[in-house]
Protein backbone atom coordinates (compact mmCIF):
# COMPACT_ATOMS: atom_id res chain seq x y z
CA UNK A 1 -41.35 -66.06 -129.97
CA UNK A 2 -44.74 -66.25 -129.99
CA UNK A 3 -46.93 -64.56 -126.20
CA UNK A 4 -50.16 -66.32 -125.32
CA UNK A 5 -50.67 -63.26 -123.08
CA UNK A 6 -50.10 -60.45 -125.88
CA UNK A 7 -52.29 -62.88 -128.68
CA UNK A 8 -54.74 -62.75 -125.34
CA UNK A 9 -55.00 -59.00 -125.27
CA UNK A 10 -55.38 -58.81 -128.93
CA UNK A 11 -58.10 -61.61 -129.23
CA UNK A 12 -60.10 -59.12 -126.34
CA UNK A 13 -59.26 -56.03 -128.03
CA UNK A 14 -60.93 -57.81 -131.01
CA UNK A 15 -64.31 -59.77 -129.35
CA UNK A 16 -64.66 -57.04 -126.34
CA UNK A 17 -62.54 -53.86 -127.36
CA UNK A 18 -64.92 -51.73 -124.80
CA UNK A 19 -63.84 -53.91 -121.47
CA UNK A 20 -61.33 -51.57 -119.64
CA UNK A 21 -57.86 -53.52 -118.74
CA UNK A 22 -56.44 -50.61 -117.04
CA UNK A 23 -57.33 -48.16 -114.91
CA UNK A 24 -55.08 -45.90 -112.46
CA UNK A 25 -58.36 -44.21 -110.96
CA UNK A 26 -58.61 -41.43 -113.59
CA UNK A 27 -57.61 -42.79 -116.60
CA UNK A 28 -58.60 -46.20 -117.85
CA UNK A 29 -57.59 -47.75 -120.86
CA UNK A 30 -60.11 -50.42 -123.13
CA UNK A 31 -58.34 -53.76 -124.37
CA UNK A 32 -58.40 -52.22 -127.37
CA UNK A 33 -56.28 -48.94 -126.20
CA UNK A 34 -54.12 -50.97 -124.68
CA UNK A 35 -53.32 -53.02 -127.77
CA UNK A 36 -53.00 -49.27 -130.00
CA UNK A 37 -50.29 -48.29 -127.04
CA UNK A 38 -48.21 -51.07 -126.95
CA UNK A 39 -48.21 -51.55 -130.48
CA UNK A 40 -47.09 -48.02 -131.09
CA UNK A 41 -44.54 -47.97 -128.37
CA UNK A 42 -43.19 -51.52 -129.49
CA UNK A 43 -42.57 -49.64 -132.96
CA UNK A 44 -40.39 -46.93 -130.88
CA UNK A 45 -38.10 -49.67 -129.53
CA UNK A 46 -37.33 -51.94 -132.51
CA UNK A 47 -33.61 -50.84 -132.53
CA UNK A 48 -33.37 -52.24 -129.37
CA UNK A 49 -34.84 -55.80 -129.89
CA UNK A 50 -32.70 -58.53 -128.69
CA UNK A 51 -30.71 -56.33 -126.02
CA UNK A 52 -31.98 -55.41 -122.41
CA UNK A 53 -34.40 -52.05 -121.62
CA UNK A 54 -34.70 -51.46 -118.02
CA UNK A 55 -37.90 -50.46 -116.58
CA UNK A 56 -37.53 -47.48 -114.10
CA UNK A 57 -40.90 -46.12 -113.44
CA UNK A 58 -43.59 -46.04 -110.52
CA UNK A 59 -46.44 -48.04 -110.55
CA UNK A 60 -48.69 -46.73 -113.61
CA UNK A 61 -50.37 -47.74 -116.88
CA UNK A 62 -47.53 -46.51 -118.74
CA UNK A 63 -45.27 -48.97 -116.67
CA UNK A 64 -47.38 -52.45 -118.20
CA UNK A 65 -47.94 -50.49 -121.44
CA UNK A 66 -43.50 -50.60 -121.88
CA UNK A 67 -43.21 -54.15 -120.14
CA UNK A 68 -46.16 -55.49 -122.39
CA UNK A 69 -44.53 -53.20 -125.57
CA UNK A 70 -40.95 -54.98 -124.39
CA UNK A 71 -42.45 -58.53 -125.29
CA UNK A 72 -43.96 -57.58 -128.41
CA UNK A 73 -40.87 -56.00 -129.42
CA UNK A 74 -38.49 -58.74 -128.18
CA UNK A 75 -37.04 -56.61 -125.89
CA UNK A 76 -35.56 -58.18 -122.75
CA UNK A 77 -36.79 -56.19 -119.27
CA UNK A 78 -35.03 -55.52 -116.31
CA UNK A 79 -37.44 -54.05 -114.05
CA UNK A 80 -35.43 -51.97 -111.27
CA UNK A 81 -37.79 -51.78 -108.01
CA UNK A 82 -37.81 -47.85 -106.64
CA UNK A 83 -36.43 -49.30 -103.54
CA UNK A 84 -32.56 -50.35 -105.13
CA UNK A 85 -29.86 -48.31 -103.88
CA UNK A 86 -27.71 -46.64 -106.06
CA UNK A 87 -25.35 -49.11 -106.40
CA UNK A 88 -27.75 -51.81 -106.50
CA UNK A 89 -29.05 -50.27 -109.47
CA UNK A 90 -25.84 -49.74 -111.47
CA UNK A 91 -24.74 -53.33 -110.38
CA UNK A 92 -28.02 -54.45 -112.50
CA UNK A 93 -27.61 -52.19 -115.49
CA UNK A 94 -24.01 -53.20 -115.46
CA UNK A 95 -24.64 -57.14 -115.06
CA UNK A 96 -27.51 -57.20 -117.49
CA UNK A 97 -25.44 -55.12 -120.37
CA UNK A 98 -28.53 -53.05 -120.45
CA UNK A 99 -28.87 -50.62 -123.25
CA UNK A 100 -31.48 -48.15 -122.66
CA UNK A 101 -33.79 -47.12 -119.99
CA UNK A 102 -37.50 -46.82 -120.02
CA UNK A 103 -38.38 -44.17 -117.32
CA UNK A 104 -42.01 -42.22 -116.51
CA UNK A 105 -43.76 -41.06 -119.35
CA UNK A 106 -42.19 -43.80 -121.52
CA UNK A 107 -39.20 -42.38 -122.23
CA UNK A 108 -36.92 -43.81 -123.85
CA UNK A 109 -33.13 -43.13 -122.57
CA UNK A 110 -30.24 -44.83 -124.18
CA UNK A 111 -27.42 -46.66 -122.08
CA UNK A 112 -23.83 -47.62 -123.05
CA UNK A 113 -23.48 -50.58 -121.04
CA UNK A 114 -20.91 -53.59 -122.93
CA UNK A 115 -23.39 -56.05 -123.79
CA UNK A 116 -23.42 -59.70 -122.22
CA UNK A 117 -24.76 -62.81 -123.44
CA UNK A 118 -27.83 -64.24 -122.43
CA UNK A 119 -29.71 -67.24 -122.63
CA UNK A 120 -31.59 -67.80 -125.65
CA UNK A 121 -34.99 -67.42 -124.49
CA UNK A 122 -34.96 -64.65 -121.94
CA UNK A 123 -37.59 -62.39 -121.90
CA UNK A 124 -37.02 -60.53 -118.63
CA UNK A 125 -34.43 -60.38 -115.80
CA UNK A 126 -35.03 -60.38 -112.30
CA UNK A 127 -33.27 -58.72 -109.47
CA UNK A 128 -34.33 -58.70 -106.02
CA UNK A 129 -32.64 -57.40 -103.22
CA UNK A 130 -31.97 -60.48 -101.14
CA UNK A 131 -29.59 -60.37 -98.80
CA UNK A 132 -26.44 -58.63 -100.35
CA UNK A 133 -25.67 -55.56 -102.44
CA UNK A 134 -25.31 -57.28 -105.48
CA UNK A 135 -28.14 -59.90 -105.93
CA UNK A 136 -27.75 -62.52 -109.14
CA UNK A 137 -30.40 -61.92 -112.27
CA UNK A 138 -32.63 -64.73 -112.72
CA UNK A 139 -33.23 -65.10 -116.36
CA UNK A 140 -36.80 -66.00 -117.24
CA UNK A 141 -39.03 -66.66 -120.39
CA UNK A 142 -42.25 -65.66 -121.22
CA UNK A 143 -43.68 -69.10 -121.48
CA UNK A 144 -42.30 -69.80 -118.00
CA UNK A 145 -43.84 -66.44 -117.05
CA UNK A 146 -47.23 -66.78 -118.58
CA UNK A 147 -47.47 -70.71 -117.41
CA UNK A 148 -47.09 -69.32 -113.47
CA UNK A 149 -50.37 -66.94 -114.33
CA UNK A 150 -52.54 -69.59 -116.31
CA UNK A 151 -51.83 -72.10 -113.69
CA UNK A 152 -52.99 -69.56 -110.74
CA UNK A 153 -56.07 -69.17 -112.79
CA UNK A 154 -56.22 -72.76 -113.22
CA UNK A 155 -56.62 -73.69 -109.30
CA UNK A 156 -58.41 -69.77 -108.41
CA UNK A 157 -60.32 -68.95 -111.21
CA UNK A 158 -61.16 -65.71 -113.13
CA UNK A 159 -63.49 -64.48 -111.15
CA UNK A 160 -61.52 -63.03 -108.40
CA UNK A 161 -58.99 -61.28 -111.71
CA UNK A 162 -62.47 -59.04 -112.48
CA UNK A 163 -60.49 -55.94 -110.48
CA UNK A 164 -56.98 -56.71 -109.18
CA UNK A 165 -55.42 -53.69 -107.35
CA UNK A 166 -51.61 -53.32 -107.48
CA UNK A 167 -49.74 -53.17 -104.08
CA UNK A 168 -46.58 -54.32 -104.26
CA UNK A 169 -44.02 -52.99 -106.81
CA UNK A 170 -44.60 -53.98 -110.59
CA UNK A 171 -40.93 -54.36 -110.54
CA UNK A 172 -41.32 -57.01 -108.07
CA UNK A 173 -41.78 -60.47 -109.71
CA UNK A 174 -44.51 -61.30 -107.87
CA UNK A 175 -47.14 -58.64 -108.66
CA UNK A 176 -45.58 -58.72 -112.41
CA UNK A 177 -46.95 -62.22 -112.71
CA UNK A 178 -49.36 -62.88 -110.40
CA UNK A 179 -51.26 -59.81 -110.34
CA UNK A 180 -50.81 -58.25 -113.75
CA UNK A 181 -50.36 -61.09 -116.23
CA UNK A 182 -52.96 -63.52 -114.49
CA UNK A 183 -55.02 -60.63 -114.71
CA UNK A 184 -55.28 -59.52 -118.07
CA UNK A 185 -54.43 -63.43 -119.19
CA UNK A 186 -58.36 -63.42 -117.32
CA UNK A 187 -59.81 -60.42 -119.38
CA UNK A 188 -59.97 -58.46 -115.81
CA UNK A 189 -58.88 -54.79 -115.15
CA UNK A 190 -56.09 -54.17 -113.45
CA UNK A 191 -55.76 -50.89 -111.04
CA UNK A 192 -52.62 -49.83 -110.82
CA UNK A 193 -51.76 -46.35 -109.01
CA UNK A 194 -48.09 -45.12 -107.67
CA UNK A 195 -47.58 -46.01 -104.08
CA UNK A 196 -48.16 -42.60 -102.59
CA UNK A 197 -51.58 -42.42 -103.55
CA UNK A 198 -52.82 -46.15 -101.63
CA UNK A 199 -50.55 -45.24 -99.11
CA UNK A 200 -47.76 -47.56 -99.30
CA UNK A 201 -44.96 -44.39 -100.72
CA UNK A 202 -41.42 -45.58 -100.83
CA UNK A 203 -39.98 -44.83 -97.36
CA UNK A 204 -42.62 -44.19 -95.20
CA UNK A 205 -44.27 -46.31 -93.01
CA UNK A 206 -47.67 -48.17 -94.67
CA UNK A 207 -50.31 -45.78 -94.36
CA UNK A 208 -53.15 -48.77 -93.91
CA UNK A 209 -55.80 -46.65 -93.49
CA UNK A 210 -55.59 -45.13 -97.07
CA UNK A 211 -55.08 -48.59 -98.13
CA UNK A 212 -58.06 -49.65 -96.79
CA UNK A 213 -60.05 -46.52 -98.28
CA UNK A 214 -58.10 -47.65 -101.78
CA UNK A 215 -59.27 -50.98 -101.33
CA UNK A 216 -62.97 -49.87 -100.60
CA UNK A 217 -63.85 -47.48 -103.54
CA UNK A 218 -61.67 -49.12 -106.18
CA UNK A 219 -64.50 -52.43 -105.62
CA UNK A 220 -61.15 -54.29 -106.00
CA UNK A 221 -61.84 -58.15 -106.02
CA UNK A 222 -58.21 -59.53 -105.39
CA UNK A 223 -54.84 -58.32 -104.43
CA UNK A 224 -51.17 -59.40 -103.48
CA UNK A 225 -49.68 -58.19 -99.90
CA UNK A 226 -46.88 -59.25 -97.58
CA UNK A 227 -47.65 -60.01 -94.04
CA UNK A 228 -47.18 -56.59 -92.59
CA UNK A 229 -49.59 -55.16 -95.11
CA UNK A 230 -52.01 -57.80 -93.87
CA UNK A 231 -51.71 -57.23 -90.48
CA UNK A 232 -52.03 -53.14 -90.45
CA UNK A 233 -55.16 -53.64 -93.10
CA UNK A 234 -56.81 -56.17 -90.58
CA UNK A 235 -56.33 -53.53 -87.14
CA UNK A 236 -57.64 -50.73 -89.76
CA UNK A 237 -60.71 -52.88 -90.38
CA UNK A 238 -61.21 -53.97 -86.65
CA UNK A 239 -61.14 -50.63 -85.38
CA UNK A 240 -63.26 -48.95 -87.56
CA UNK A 241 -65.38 -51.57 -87.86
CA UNK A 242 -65.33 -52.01 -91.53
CA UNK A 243 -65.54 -53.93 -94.58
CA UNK A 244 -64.38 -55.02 -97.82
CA UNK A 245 -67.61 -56.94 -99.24
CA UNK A 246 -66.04 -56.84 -103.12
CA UNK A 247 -63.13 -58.56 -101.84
CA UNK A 248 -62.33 -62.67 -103.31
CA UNK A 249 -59.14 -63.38 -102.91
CA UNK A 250 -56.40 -61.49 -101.12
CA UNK A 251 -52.77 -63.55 -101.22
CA UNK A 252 -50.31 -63.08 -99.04
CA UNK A 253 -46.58 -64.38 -99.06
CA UNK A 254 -43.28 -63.18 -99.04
CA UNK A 255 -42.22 -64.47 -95.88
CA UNK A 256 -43.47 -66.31 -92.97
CA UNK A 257 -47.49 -65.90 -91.94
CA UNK A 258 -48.61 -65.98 -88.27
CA UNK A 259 -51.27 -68.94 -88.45
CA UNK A 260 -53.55 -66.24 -85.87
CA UNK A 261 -53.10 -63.67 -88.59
CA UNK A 262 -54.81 -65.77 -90.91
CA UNK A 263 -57.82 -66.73 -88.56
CA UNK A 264 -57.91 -63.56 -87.74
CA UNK A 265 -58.80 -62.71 -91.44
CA UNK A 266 -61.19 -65.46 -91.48
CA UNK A 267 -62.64 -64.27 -88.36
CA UNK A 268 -63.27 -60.85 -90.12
CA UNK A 269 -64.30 -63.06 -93.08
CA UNK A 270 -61.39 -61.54 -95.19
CA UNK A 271 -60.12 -63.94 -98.18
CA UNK A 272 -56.86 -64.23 -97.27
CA UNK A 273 -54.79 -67.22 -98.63
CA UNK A 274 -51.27 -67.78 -97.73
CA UNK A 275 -48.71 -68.91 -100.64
CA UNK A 276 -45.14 -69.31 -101.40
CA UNK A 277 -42.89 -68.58 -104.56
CA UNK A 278 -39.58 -68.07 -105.99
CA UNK A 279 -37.80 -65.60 -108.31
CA UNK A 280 -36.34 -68.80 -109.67
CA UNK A 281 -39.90 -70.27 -110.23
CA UNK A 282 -40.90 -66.87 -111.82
CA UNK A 283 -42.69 -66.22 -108.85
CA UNK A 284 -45.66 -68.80 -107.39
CA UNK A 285 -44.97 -72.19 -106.41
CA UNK A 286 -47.57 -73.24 -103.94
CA UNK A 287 -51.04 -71.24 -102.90
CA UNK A 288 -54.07 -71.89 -100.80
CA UNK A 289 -57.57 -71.92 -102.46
CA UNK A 290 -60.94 -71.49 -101.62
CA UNK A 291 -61.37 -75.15 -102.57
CA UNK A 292 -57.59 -76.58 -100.98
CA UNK A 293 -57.19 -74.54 -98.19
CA UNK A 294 -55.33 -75.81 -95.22
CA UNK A 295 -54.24 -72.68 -93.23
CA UNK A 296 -50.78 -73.58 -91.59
CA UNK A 297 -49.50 -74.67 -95.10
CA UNK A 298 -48.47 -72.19 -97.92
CA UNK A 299 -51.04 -74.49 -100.12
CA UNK A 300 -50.59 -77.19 -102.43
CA UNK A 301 -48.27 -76.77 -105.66
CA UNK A 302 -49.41 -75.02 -109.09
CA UNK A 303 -50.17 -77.60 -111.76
CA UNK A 304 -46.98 -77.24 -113.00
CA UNK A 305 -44.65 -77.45 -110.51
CA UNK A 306 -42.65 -80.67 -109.16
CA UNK A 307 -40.69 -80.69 -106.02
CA UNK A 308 -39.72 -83.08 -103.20
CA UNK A 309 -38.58 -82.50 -100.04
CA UNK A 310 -34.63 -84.25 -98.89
CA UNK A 311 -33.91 -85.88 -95.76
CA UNK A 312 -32.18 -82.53 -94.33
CA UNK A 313 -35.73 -81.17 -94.99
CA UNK A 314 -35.00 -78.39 -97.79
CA UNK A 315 -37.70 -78.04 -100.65
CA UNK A 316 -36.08 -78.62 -104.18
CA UNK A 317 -38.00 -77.70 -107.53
CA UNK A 318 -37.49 -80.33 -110.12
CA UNK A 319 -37.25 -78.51 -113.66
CA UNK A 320 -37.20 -74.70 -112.58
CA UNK A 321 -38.91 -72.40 -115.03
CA UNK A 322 -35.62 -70.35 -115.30
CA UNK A 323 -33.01 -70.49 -117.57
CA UNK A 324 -29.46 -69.36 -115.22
CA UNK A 325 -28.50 -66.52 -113.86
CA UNK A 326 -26.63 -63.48 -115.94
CA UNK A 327 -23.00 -65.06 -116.89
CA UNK A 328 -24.58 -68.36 -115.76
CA UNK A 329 -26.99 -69.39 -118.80
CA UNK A 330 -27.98 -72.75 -117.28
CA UNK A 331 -30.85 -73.62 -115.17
CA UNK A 332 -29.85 -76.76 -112.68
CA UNK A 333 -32.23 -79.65 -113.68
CA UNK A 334 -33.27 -79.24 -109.31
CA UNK A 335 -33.24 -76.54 -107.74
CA UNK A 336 -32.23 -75.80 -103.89
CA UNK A 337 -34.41 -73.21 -102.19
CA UNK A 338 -32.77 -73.17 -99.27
CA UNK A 339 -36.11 -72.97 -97.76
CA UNK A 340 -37.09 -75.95 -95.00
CA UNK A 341 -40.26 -77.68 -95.04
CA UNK A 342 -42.49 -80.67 -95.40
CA UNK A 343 -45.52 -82.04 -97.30
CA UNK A 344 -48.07 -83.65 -96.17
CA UNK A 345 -49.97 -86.78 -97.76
CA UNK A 346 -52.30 -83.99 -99.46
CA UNK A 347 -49.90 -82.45 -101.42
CA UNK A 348 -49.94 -79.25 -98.84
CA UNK A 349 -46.87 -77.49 -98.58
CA UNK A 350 -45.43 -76.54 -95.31
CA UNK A 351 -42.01 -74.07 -95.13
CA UNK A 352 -40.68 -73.81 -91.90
CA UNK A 353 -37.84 -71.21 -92.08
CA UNK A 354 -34.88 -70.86 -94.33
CA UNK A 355 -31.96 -73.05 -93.64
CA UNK A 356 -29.36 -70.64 -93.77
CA UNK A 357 -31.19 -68.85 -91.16
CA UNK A 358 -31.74 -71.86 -88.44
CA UNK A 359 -30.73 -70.83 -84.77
CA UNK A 360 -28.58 -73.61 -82.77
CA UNK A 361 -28.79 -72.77 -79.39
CA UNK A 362 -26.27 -74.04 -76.65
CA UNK A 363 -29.01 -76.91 -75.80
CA UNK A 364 -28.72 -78.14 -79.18
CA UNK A 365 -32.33 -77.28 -80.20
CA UNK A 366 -32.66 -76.44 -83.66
CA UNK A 367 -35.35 -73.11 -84.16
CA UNK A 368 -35.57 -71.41 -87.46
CA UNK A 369 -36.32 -67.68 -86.20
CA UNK A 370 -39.46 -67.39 -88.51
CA UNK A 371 -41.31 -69.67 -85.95
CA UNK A 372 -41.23 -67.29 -83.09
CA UNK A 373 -41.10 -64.13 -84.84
CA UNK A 374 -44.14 -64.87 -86.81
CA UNK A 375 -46.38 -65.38 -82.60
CA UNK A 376 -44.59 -62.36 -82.24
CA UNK A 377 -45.77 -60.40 -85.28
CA UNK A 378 -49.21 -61.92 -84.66
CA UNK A 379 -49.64 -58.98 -81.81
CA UNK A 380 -50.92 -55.44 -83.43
CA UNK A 381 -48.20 -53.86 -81.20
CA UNK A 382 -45.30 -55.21 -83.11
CA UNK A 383 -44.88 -53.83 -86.35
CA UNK A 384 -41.63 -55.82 -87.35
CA UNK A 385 -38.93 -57.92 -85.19
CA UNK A 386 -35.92 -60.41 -85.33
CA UNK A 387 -35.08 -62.94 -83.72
CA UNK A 388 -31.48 -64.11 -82.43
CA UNK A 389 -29.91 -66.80 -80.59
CA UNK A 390 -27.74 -69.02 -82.44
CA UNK A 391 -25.06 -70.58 -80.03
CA UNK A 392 -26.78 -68.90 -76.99
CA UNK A 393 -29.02 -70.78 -74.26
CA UNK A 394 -31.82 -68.47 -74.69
CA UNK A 395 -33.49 -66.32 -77.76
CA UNK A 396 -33.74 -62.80 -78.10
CA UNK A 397 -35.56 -60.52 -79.96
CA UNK A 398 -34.98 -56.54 -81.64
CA UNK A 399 -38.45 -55.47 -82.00
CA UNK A 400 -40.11 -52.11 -83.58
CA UNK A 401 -43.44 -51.37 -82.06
CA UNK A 402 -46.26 -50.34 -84.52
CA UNK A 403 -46.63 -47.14 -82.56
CA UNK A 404 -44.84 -44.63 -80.57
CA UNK A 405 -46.96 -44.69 -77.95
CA UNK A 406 -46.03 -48.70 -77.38
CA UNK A 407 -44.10 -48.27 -74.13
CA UNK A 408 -42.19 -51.03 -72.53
CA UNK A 409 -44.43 -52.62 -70.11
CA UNK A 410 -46.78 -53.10 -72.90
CA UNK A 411 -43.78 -54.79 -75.10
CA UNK A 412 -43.01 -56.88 -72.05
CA UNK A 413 -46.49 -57.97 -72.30
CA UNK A 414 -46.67 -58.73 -75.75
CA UNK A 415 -43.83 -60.89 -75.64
CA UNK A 416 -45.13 -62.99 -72.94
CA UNK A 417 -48.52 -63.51 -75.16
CA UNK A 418 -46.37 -64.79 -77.89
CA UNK A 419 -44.20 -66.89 -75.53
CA UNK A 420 -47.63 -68.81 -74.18
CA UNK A 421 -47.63 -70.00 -78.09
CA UNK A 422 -43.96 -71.17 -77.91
CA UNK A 423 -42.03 -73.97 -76.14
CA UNK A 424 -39.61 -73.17 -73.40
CA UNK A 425 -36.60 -73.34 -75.88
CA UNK A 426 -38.32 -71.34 -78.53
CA UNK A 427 -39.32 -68.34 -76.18
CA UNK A 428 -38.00 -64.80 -76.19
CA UNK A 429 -36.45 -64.55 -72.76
CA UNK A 430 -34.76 -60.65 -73.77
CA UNK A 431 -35.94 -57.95 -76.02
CA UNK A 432 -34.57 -54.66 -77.39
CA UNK A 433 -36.38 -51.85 -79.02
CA UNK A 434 -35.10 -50.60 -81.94
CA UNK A 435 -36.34 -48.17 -85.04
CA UNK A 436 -38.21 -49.59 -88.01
CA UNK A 437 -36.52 -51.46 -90.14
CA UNK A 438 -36.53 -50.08 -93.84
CA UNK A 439 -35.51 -50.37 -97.41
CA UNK A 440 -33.82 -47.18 -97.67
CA UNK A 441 -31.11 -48.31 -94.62
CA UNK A 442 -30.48 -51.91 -96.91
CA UNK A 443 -32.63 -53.86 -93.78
CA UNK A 444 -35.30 -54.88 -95.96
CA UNK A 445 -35.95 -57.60 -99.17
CA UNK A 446 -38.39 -55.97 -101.81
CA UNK A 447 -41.13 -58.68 -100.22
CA UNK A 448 -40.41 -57.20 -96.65
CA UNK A 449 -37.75 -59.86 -95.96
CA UNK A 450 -35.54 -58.55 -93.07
CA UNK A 451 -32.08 -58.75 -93.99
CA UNK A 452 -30.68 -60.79 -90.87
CA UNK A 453 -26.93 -59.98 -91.50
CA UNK A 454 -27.38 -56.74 -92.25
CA UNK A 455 -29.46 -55.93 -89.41
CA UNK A 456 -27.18 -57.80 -86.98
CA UNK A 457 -23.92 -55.65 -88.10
CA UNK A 458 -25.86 -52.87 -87.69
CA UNK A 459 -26.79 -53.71 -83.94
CA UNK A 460 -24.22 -55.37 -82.95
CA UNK A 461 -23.46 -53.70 -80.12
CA UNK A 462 -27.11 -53.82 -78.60
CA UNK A 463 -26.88 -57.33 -79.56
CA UNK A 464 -23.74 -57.86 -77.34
CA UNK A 465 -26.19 -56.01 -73.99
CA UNK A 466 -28.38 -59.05 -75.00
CA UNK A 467 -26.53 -61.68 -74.66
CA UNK A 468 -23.70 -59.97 -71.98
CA UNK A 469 -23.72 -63.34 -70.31
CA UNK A 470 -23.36 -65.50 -73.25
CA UNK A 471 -20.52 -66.13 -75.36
CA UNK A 472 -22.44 -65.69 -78.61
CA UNK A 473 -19.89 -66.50 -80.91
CA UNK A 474 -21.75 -68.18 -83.17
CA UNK A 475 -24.20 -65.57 -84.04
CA UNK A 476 -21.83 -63.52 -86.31
């Protein structure tokens, strides 16, 4: 199996061996040190071509330096994101037959998991937390991998890839393809420091003003972020009155994006474009450009990509890019998202909620909860909320305010901003503060996703005070 991204790397390491590709602030790395590390580090894992390494590191050089040396190798990765529990992580190793682990400081531990067969062409394994404890792996190639990042070049350019920073997780899909691979597929340099350092440390609560400072002095020219990134970066920039003049293209996905959030960012004359993706799709399906930019859509598709819309309005992919799940080895010739949406007679992309999560209320108005929580998360003093209703003749709302010293009446008014932007049926009529949501508890997805089910067993009796005078059957 031949890597257009790894012959890439070599054919810069060759015609510019003194551009950096990697930098983590204190060490940087030419193309041509980066083709000396993972060519040596391929050689250490040759016994283990053809089986599955997982990745368990922080974000670092040395973490694309073993997923790069995995390819060359023919090593199939399982990145693990710091965030799994326990059991989420032995589920993987277990379901993926994995048979060593790649940990900080690329070392290389062996594992005696039974092996299990895989697809022919897999070249890495995704898991992301979703909504249970034990989420399916998506099986994906390289080609399908590397044809996500050429196409995002394709509509966005390379210009913007000149110094991506790394936010998110490596070991989530999206910043695996999208930000490394397009990067280095563009020649770029790719800054990638652990979490602590730009602020965004595994369970704590994002420290946007050091990821603001990170963004500053690294000059970095693109990034990846999910909504709640966006909106703490964009009240750190307000209030202090800065800038980030380096700045070209700054996506944002994962879930649903307030459309005031994004003029916001205009209005601060960030580059923020709003896209849309799948672990299925090996990440991007549909992004805004500078060119095709319409900002209530999640942007037209990638070159690549086919879908259509069905009359019950869920988006199916024609011809996924993956090839089955583990103990599944078949990839359905369409795929169901299970996401709701439309397109428009531009090709723009519109997803409305997920259709698992749509709210029914006793009126017989249909509301997927995305719609209201996303006027709600469009006011600084909500950090994150859900919203409930299904059955009921009114919605509700749990909401975490972004500080402590958010009181009540202020939450009160908040709400009734967001409500001015909602119909009568779509309005939160009750509201219950509650503590942050976070990975650690199981509440969150990797992208920030809050888990609704999990959340609602958790509250369910503060739920109940909501909705004392409703039956509310129907929302468990």
């Amino acid at each position: 199996m031949t890597s257009h991204l790894i012959t890439s790397i070599q054919a810069l390491a060759k015609n510019q061996p003194q551009k950096t590709a990697l930098t983590d602030g204190q060490t940087s790395l030419t193309y041509r040190d980066l083709v000396d590390c993972l060519s040596t580090f391929a050689g250490q894992l040759k016994a283990y071509k053809g089986t599955c390494a997982s990745l368990e590191m922080e974000n670092s050089i040395d973490w694309v330096i073993a997923d790069l040396a995995c390819i060359a190798a023919q090593v199939v990765t399982v990145p693990l994101p710091p965030f799994f529990t326990a059991s989420q992580r032995e589920n993987a190793l277990r379901d993926a037959g994995v048979q060593c682990c790649i940990s900080d400081g690329l070392i290389v531990t062996p594992l005696a998991y039974h092996v299990v067969p895989l697809a022919k062409e897999t070249s890495k394994i995704t898991y992301t937390s979703g909504t249970t404890g034990c989420p399916k792996g998506v099986c994906l190639s390289q080609p399908g991998m590397e044809q996500v990042a050429a196409s995002l070049l394709s509509v966005i350019g390379a210009a913007p890839a000149e110094h991506t920073a790394a936010l998110l997780p490596l070991a989530v899909l999206l910043e695996n393809v999208a930000g490394c691979y397009a990067t280095l597929l563009a020649g770029g340099c790719y800054d990638v420091r652990s979490q602590v350092e730009i602020g965004l440390g595994s369970g704590m609560k994002p420290d946007c003003v050091s990821l603001v400072g990170y963004l500053a002095t690294s000059h970095a020219t693109s990034c990846i972020m999910v909504p709640e990134l966006l909106g703490g970066m964009l009240q750190v920039l307000t209030q202090t009155n800065t800038a980030l003049p380096d700045m070209q293209f700054i996506a944002v996905g994962g879930s649903k994006v307030s459309p005031k959030l994004l003029e916001e960012s205009r209005r601060l004359e960030l580059p923020v474009y709003q896209g849309y993706g799948l672990s299925e799709c090996a990440s991007v399906v549909a992004v805004n450009t500078p060119d095709d930019l319409v900002i209530e859509s999640v942007g037209q598709l990638l070159p690549h990509i086919q879908a259509h819309v069905a009359e019950d309005g869920e988006v199916y992919i024609t011809h996924p890019p993956f090839l089955g799940y583990v103990g599944d080895p078949q990839g359905p010739a369409s795929y169901a998202t299970g996401d709701l949406g439309y397109m428009d007679a531009q090709g723009f992309l519109y997803i409305t909620g997920r259709k698992k999560n749509v709210l029914i209320t006793a009126f017989g108005r249909n509301v997927s909860p995305e719609w209201p929580e996303s006027e709600l998360l469009a006011q600084s003093e909500i950090a994150q909320c859900l919203v409930l209703g299904d059955g009921a003749s009114y919605l509700a709302a749990l909401l975490v305010p972004a500080t402590k010293q958010i009181n009540d009446p202020i939450l009160q008014l908040v709400v009734d901003q967001a409500n001015t932007r909602l119909p009568d049926y779509a309005q939160i009529q009750k509201w219950a503060k509650v503590r942050p949501f976070t990975l650690q508890e199981g509440f969150l997805t990797g992208t920030g996703r809050p888990k609704r089910e999990t959340i609602m067993q958790s509250y369910h009796p503060l739920i109940q005070t909501l909705f004392r005078e409703e039956s509310y059957a129907n929302v468990f």
